[in-house]
N, C-alpha and C. Protein backbone atom coordinates (compact mmCIF):
# COMPACT_ATOMS: atom_id res chain seq x y z
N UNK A 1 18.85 15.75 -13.05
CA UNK A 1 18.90 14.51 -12.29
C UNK A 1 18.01 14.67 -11.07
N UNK A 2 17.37 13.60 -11.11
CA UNK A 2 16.34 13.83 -9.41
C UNK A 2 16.70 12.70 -8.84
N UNK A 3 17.03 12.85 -7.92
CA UNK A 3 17.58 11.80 -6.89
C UNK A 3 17.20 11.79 -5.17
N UNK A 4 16.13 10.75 -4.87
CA UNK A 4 16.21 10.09 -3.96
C UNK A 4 16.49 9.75 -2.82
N UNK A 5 17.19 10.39 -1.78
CA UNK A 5 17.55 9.87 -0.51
C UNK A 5 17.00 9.48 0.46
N UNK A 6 16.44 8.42 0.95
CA UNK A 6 16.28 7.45 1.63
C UNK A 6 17.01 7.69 3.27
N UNK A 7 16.35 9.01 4.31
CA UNK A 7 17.18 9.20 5.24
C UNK A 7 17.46 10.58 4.65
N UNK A 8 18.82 10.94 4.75
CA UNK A 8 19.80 11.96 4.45
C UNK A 8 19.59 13.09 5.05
N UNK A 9 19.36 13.27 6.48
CA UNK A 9 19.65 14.24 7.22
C UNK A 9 21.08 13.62 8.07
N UNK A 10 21.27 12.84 8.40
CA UNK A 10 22.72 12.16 8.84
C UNK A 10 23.45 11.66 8.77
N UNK A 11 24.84 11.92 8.62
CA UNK A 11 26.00 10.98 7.93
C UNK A 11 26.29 10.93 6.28
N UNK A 12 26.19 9.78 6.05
CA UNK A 12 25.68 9.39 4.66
C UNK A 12 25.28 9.94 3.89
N UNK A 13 24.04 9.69 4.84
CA UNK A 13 22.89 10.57 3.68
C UNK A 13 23.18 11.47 3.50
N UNK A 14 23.53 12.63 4.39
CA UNK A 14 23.27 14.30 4.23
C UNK A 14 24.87 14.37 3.59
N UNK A 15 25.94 13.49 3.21
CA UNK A 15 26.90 13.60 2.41
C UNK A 15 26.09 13.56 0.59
N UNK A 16 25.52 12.64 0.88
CA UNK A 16 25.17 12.03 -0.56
C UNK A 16 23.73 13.06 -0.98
N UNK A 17 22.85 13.75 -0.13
CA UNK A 17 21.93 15.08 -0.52
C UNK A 17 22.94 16.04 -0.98
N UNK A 18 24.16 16.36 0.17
CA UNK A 18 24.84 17.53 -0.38
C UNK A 18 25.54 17.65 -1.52
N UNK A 19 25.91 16.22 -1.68
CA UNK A 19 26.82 16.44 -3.07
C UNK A 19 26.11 16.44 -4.08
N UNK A 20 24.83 15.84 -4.11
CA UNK A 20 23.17 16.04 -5.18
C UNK A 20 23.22 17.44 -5.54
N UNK A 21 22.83 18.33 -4.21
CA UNK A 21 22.68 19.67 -4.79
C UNK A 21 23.93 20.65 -5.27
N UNK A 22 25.68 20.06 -4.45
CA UNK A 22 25.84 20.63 -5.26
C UNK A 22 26.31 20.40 -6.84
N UNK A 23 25.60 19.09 -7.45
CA UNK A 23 25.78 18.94 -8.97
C UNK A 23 24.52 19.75 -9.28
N UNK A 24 23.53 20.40 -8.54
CA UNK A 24 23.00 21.04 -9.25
C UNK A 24 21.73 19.71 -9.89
N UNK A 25 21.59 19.04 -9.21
CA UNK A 25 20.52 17.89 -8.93
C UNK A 25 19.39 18.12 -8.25
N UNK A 26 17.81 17.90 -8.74
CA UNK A 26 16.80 18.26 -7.52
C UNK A 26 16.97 16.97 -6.63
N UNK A 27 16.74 17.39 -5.45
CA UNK A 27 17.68 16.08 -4.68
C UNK A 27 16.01 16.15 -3.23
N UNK A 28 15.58 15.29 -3.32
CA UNK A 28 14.78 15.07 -2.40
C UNK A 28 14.80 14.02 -1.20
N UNK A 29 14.83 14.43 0.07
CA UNK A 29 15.34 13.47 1.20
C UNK A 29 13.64 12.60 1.84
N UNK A 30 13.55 11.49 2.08
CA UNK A 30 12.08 10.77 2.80
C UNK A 30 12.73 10.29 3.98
N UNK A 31 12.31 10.90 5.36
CA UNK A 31 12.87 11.04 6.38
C UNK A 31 11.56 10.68 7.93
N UNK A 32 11.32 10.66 8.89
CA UNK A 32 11.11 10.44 9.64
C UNK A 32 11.35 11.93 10.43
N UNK A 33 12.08 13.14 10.32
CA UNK A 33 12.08 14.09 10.72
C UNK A 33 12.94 14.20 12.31
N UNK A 34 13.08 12.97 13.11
CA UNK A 34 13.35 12.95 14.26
C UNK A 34 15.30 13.08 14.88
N UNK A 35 15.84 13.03 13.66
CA UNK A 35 17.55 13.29 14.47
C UNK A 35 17.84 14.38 13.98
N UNK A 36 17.70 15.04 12.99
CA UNK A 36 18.80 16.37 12.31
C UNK A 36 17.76 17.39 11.26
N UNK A 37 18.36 18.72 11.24
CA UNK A 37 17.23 18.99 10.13
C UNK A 37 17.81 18.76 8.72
N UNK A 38 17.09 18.73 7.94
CA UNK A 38 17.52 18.67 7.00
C UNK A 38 18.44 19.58 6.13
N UNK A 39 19.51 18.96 4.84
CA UNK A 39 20.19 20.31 4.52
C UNK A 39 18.88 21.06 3.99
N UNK A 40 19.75 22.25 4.25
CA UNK A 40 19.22 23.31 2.91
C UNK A 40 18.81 23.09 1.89
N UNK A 41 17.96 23.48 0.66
CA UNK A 41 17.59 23.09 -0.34
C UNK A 41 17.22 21.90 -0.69
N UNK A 42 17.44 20.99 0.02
CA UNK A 42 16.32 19.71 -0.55
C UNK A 42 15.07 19.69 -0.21
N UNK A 43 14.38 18.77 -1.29
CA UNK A 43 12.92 18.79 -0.93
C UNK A 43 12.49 17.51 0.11
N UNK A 44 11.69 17.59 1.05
CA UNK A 44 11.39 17.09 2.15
C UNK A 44 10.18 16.17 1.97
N UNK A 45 10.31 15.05 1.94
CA UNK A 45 8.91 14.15 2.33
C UNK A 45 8.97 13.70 3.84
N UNK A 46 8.42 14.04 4.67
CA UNK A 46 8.16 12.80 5.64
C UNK A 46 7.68 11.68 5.83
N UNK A 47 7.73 10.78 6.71
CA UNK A 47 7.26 9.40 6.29
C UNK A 47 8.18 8.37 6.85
N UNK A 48 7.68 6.95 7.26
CA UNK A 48 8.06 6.23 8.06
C UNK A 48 8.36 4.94 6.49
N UNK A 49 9.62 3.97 6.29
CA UNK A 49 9.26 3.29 5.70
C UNK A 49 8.36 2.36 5.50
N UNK A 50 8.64 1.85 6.49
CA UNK A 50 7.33 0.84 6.86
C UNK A 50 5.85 0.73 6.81
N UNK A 51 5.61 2.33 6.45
CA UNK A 51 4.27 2.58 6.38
C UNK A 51 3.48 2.75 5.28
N UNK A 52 2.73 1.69 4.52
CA UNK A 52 2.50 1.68 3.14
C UNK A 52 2.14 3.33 2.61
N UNK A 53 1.15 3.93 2.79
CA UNK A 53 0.98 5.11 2.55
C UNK A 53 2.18 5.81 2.74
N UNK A 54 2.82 5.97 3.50
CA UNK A 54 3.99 7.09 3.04
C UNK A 54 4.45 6.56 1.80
N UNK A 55 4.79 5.65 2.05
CA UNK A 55 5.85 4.66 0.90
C UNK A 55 4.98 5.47 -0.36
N UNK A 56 3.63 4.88 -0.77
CA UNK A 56 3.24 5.37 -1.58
C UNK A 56 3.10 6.57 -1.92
N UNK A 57 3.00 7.49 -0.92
CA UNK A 57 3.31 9.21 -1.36
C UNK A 57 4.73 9.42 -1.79
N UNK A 58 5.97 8.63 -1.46
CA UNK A 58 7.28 9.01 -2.04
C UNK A 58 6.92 8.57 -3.43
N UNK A 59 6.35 7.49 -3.82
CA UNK A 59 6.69 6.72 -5.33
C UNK A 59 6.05 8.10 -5.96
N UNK A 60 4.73 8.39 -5.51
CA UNK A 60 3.52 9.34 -6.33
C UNK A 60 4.61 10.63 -6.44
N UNK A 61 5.65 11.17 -5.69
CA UNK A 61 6.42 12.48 -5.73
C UNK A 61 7.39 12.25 -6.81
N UNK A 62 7.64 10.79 -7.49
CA UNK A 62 8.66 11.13 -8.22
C UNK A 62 8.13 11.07 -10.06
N UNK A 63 8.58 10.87 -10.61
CA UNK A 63 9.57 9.99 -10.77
C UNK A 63 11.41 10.29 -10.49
N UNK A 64 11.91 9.51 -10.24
CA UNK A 64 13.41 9.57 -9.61
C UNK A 64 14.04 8.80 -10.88
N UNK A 65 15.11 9.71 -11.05
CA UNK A 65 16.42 9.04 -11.78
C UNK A 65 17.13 7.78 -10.59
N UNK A 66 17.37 8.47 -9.53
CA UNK A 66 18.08 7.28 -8.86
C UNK A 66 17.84 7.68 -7.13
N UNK A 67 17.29 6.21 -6.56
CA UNK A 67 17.26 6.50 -5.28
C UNK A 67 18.86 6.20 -4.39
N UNK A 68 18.93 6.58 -3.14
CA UNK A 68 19.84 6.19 -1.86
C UNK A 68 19.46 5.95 -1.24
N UNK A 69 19.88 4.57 -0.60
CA UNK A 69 19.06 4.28 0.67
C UNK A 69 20.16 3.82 2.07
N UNK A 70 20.34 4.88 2.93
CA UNK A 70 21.60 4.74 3.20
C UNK A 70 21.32 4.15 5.05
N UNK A 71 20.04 3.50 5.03
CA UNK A 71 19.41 3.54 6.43
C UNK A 71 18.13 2.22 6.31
N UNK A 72 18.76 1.06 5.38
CA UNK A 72 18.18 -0.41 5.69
C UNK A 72 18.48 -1.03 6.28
N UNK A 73 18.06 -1.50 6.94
CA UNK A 73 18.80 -2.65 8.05
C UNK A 73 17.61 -3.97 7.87
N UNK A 74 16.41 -3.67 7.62
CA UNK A 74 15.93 -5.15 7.76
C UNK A 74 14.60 -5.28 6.78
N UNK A 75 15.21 -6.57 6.25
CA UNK A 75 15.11 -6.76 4.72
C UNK A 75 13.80 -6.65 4.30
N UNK A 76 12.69 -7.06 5.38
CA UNK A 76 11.11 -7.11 4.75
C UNK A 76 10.73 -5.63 4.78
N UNK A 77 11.15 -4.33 5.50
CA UNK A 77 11.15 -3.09 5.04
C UNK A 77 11.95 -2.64 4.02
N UNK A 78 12.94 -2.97 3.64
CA UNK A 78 13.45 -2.63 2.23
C UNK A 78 13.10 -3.55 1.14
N UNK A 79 12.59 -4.53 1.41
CA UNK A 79 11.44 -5.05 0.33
C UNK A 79 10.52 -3.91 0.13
N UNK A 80 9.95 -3.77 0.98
CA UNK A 80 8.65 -2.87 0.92
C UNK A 80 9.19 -1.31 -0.03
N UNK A 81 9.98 -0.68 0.53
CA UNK A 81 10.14 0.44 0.17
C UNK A 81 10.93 0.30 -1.06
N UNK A 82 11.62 -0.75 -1.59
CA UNK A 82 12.58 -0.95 -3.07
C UNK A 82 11.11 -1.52 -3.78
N UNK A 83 10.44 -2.30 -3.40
CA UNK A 83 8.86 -2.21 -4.54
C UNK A 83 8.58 -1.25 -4.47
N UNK A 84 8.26 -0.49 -3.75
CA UNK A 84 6.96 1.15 -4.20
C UNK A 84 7.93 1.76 -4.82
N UNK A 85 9.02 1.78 -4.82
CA UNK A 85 10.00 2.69 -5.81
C UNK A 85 10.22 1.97 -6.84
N UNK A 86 10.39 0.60 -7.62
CA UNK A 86 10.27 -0.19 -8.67
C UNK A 86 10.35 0.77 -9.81
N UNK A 87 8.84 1.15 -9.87
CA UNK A 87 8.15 1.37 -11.60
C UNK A 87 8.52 3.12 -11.03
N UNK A 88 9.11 3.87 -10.11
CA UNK A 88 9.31 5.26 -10.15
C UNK A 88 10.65 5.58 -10.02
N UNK A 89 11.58 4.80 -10.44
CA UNK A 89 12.91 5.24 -9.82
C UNK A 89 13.91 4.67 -10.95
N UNK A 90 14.70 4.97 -11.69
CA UNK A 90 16.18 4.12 -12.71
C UNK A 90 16.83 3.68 -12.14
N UNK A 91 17.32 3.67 -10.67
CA UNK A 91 18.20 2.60 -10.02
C UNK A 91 18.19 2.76 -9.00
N UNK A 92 18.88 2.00 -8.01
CA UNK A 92 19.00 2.21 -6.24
C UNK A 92 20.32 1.71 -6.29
N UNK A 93 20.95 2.55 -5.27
CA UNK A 93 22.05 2.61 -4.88
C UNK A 93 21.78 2.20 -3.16
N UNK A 94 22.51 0.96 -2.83
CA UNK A 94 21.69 0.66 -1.91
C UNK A 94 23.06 0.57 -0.53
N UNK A 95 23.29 1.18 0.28
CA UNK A 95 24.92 1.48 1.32
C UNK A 95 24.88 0.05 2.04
N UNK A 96 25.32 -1.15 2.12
CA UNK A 96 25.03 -1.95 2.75
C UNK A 96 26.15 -2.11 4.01
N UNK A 97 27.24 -3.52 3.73
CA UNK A 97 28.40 -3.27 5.03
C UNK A 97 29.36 -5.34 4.26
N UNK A 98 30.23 -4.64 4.34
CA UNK A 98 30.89 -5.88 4.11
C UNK A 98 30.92 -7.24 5.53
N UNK A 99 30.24 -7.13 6.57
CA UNK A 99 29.50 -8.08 7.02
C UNK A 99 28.74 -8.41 6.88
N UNK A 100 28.62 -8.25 5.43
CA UNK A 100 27.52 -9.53 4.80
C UNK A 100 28.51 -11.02 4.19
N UNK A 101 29.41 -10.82 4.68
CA UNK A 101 30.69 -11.50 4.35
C UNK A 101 31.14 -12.35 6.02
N UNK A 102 30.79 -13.52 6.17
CA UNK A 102 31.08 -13.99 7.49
C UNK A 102 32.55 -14.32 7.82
N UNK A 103 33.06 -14.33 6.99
CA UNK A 103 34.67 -14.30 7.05
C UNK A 103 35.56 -13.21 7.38
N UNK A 104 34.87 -12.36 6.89
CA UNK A 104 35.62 -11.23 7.30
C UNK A 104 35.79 -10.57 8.84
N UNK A 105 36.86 -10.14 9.65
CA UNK A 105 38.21 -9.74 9.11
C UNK A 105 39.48 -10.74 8.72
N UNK A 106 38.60 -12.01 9.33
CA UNK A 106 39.77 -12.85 9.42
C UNK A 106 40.33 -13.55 8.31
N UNK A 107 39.79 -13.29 7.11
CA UNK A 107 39.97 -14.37 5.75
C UNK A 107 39.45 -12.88 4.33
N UNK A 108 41.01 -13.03 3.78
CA UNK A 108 40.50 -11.80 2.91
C UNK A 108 39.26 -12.12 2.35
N UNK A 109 38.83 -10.77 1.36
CA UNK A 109 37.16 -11.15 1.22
C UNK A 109 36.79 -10.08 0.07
N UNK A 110 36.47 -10.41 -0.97
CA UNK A 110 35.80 -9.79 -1.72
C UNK A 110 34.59 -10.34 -2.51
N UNK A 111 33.88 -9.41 -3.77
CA UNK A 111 32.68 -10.29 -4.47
C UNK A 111 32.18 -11.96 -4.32
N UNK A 112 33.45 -12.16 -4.21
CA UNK A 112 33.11 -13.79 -4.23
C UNK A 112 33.04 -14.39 -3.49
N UNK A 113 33.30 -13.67 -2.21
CA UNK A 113 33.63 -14.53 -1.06
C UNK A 113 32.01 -15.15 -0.28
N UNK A 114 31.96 -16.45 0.05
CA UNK A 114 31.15 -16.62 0.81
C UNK A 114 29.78 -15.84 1.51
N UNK A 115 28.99 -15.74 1.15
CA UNK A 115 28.23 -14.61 1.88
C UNK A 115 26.77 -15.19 3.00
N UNK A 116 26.58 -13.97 4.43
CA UNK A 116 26.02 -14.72 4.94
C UNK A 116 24.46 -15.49 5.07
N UNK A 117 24.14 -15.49 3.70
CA UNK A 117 23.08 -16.23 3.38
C UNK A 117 21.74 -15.59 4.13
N UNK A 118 21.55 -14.54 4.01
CA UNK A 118 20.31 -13.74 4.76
C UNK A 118 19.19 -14.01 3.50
N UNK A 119 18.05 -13.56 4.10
CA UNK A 119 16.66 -13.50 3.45
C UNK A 119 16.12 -12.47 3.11
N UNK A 120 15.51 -12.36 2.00
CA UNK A 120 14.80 -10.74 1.55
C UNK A 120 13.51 -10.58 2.42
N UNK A 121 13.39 -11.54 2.90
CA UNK A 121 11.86 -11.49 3.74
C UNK A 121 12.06 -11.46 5.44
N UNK A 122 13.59 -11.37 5.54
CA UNK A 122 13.25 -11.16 6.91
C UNK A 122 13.09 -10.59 7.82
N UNK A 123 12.97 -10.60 9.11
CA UNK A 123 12.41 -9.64 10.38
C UNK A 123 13.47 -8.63 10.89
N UNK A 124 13.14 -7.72 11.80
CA UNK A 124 14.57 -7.72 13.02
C UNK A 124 14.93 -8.81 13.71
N UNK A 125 14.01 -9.48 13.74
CA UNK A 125 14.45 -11.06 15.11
C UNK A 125 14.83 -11.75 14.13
N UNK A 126 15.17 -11.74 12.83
CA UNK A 126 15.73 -13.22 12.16
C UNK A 126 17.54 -13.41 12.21
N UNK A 127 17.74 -12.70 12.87
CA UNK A 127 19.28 -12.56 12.46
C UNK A 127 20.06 -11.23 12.91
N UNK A 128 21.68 -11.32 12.68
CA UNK A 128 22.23 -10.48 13.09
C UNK A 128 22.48 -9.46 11.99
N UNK A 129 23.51 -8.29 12.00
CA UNK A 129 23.31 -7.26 11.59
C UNK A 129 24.34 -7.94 10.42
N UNK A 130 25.15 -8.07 10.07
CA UNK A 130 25.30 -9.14 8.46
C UNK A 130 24.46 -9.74 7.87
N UNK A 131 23.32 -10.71 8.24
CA UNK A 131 22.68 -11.72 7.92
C UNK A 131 21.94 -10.74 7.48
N UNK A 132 20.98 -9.49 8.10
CA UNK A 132 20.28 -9.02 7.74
C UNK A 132 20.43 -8.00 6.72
N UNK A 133 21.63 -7.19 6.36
CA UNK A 133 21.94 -6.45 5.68
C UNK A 133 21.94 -7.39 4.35
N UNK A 134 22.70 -8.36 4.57
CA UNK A 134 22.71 -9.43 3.15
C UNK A 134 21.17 -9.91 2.81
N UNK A 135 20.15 -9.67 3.87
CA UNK A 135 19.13 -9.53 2.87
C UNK A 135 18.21 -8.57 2.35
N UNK A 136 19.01 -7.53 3.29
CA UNK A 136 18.06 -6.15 2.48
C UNK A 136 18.87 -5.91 0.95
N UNK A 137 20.39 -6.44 0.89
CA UNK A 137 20.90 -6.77 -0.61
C UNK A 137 20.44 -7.33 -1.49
N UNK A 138 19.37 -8.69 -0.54
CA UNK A 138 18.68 -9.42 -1.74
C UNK A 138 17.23 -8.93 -1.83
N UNK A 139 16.61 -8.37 -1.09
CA UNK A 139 15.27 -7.30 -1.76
C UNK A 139 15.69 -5.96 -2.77
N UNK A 140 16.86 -5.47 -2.19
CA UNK A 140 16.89 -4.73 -3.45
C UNK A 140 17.11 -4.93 -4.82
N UNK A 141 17.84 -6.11 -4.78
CA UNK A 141 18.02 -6.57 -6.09
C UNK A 141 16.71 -7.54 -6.78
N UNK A 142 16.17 -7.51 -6.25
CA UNK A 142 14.74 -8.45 -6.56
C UNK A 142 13.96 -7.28 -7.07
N UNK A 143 13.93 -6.14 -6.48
CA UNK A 143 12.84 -5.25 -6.98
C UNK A 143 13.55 -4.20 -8.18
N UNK A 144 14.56 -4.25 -8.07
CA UNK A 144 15.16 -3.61 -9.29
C UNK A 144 16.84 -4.72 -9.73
N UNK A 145 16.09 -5.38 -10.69
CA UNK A 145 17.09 -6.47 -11.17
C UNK A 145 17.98 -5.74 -12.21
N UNK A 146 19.32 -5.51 -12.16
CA UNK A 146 20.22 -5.07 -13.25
C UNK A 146 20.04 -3.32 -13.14
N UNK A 147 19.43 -2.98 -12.12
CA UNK A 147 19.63 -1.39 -12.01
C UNK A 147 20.33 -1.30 -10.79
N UNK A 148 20.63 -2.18 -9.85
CA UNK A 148 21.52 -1.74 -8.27
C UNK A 148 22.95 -1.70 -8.20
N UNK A 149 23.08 -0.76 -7.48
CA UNK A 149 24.65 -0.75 -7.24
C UNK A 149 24.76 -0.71 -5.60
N UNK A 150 25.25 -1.87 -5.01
CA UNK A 150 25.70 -1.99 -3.47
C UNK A 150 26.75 -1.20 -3.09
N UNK A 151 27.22 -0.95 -1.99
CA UNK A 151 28.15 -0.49 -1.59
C UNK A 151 28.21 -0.88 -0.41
N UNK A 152 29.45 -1.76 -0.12
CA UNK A 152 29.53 -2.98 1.01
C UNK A 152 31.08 -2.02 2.00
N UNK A 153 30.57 -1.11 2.44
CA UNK A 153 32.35 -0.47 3.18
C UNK A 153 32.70 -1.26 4.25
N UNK A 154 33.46 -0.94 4.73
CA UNK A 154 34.20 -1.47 6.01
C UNK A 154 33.46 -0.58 7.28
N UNK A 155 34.03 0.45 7.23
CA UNK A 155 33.99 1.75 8.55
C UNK A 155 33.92 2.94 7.06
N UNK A 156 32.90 3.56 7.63
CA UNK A 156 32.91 5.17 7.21
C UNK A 156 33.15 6.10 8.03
N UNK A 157 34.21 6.73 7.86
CA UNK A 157 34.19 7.96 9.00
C UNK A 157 33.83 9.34 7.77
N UNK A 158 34.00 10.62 8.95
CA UNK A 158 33.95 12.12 8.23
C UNK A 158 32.90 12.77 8.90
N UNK A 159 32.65 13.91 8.32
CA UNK A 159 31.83 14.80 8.92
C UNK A 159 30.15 14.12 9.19
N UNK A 160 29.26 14.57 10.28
CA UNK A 160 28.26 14.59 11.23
C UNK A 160 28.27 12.60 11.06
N UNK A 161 29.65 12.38 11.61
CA UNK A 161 29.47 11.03 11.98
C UNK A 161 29.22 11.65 13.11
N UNK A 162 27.96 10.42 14.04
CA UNK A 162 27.03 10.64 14.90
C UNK A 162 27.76 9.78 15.76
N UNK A 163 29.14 8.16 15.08
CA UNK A 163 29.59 7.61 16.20
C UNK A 163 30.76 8.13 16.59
N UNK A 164 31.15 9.63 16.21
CA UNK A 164 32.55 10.26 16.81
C UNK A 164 33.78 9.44 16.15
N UNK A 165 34.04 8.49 15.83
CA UNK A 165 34.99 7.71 15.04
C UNK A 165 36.01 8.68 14.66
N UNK A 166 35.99 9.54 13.77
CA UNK A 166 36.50 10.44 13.08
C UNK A 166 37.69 11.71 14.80
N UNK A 167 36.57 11.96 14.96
CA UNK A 167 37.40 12.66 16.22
C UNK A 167 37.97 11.70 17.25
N UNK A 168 37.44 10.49 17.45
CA UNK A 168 38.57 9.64 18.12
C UNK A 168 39.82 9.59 17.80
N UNK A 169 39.38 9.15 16.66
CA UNK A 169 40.33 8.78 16.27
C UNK A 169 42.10 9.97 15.94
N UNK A 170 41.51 11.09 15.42
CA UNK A 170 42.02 12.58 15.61
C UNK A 170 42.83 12.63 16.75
N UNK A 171 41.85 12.64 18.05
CA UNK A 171 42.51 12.93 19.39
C UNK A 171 43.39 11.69 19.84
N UNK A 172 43.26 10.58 19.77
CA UNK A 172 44.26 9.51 20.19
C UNK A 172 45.83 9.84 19.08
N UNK A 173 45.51 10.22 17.40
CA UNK A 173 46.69 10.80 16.74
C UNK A 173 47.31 11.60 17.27
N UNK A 174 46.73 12.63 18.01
CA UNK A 174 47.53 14.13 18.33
C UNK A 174 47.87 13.60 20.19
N UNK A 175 47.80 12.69 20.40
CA UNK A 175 48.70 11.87 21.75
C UNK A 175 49.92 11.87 21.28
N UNK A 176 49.99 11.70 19.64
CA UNK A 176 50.98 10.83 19.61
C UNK A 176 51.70 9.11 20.38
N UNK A 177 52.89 9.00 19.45
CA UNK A 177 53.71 7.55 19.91
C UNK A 177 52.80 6.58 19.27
N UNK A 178 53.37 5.24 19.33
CA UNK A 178 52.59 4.19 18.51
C UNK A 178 51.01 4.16 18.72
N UNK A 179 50.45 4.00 17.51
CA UNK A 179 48.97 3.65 17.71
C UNK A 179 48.40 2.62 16.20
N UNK A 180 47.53 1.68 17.39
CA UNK A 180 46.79 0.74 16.34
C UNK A 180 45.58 1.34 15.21
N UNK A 181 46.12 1.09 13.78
CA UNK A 181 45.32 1.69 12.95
C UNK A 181 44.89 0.15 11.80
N UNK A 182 44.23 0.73 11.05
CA UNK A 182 43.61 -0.42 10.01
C UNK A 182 44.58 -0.57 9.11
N UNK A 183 44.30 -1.39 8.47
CA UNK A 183 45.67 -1.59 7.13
C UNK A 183 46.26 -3.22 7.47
N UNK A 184 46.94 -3.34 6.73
CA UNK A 184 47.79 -4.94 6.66
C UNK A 184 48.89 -4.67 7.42
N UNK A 185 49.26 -5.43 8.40
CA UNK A 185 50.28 -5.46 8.66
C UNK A 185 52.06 -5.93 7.99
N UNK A 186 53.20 -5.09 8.10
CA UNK A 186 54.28 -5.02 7.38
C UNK A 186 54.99 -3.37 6.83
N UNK A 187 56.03 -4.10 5.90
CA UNK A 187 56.87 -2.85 5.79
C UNK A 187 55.72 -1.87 4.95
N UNK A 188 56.11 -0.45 5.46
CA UNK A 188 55.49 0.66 5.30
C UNK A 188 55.76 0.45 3.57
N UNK A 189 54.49 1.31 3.26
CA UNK A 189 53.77 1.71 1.51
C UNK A 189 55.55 2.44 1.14
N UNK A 190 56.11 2.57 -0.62
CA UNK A 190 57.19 3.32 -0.50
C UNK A 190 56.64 4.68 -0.70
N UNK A 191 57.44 5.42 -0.71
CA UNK A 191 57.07 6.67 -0.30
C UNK A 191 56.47 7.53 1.07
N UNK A 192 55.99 6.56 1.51
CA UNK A 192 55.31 6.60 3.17
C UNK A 192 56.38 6.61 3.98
N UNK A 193 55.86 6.97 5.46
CA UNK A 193 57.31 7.27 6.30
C UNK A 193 56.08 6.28 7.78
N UNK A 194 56.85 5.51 8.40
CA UNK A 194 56.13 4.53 9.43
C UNK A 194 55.86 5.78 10.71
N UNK A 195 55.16 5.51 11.19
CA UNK A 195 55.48 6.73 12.82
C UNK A 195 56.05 6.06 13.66
């Protein structure tokens, strides 16, 4: 398997490189070089998305079973970079954010729900960080039709989260006494014990 990462020296990414290599996957990261080094054992492109020539030195390095792209935010660069990967890659797996959903938190929300109508062509100045994610959803799916798989989370926490979330959240637990957490409100799951 050769796989793709888009980023993956931080967070995400360097979850989704590490678990590449360890299936024993050649797992190659296209990075910008500037927050973290990279793990161990992957192979390294540098390169800016936005910049046709890099773009085109990632497509020329593969061919890829499947890319990650865990670091789009605005849609006319993930246009760009989901075409040059097109005709070199079997699918994209593309991390997006369930505020692409304008209803949400306040109105449950899944596949079907309403979405906020973003553009595959647009800028950083066209919109907010939903609008725009919902259209780096619709460039990826334009450049690889029937090969994408989204992934719309809520909050990711875990290891080299960069926004501390994870250890906040830790240290306000070990205060102890009541504390506001995510979930539906009501009687506790059975088997669960309330704090």
């Amino acid at each position: 398997m050769r796989l793709l990462v888009i980023g993956g020296s931080v967070f995400v990414g360097r979850a989704f490189a590490t678990e590449g290599l360890c299936r024993g996957w050649e797992v190659t990261v296209f990075n910008r070089g500037r927050t973290q080094a990279d793990v161990p054992g992957v192979s390294i492109l540098r390169g800016d998305r936005t910049d046709e020539a890099d773009l085109a030195a990632v497509a020329a390095a593969g061919p890829y079973d499947a890319v990650v792209d865990v670091c789009g935010y605005v849609p006319r660069e993930v246009a760009k970079s989901a075409a040059a990967l097109a005709g070199r890659a079997g699918s994209y797996l593309f991390v997006s954010t369930i505020n692409v959903y304008p209803g949400y938190p306040a109105l449950p929300t899944d596949e079907s729900s309403p979405r906020q109508g973003g553009s595959a062509d647009a800028g950083p100045e066209d919109g907010d960080y939903g609008w725009l994610k919902d259209g780096c959803e619709q460039a990826v799916r334009q450049a690889f039709p029937g090969r994408v798989v989204v992934l719309q989370p809520g909050l990711i926490v875990g290891p080299h989260d960069r926004a501390r979330r994870t250890t906040a959240w830790l240290r306000r637990a070990a205060r102890g006494g009541p504390m506001a957490v995510p979930g539906t409100p009501g009687p506790a799951a059975a088997g669960h014990r309330r704090a």
